[in-house]
Protein backbone atom coordinates (compact mmCIF):
# COMPACT_ATOMS: atom_id res chain seq x y z
CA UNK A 1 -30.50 32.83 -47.88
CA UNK A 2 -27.52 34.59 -49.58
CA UNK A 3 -30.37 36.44 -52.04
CA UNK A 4 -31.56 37.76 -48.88
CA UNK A 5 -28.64 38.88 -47.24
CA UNK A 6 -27.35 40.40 -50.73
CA UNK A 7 -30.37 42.73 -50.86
CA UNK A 8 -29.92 43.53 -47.23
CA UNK A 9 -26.98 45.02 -47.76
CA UNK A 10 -28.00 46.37 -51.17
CA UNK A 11 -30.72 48.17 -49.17
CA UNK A 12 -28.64 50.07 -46.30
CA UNK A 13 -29.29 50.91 -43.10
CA UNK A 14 -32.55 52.72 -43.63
CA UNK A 15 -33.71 49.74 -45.72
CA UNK A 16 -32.87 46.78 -42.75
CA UNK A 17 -34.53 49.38 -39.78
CA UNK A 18 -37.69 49.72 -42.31
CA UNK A 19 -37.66 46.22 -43.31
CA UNK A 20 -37.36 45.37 -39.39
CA UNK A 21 -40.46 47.59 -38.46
CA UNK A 22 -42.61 46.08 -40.95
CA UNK A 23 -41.74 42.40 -39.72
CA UNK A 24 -42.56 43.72 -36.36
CA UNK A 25 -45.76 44.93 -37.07
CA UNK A 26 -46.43 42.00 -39.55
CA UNK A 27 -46.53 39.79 -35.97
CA UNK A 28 -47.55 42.16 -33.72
CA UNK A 29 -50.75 41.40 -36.00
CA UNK A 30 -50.92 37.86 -35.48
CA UNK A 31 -50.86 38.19 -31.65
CA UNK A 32 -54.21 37.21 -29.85
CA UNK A 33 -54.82 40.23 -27.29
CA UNK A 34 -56.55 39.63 -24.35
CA UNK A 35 -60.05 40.86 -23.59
CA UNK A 36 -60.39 43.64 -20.82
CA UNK A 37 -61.60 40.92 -18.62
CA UNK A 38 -58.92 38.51 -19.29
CA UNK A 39 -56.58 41.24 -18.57
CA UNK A 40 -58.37 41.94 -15.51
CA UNK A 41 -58.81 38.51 -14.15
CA UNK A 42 -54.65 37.74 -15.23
CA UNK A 43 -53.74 40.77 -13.30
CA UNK A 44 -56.08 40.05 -10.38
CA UNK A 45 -54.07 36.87 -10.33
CA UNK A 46 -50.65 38.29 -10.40
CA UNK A 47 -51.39 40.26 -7.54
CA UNK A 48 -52.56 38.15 -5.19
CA UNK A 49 -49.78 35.14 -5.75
CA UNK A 50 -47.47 38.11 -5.45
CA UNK A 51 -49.00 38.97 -2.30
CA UNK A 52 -49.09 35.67 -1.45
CA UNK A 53 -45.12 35.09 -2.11
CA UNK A 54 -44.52 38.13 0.08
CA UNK A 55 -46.10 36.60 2.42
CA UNK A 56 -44.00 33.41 3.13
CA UNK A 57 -40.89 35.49 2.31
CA UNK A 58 -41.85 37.86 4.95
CA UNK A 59 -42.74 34.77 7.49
CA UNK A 60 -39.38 32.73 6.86
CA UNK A 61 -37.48 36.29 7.62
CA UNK A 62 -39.31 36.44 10.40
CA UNK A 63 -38.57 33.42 11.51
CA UNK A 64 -35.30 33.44 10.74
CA UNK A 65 -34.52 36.64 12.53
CA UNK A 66 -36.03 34.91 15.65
CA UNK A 67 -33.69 31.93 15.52
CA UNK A 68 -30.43 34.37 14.25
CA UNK A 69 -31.57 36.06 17.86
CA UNK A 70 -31.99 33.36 20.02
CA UNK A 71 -28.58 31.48 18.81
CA UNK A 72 -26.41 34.69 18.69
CA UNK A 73 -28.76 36.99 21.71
């Protein structure tokens, strides 16, 4: 660890940002990307429990307002 952090600084600023770009893209290669359909089917999903959340949100407001009406006319 101390070898490491020795040649960090040994290497500068430009070094560390260059060194930190290549780790990026050295696991941005091990990521599994979905297929189109997976990515369709996943976003199909997302939309319709978000529509499904608004919803019951939009229900219990509802109700809500009624009762915040009837108690306070």
């Amino acid at each position: 660890m101390s070898e490491q952090h020795s040649t960090e600084e040994a290497q500068g600023i430009f070094g560390r940002i260059g060194l930190f770009y290549r780790q990026v893209i050295n696991e941005l290669r091990k990521v599994v990307w979905p297929t189109r359909n997976q990515l369709t089917t996943y976003t199909a999903v997302v939309l319709v429990f978000v529509g499904f959340i608004i919803a019951v949100v939009s229900v219990f407001d509802l109700v809500l307002a009624k009762i915040v009406f009837w108690i306070f006319g």
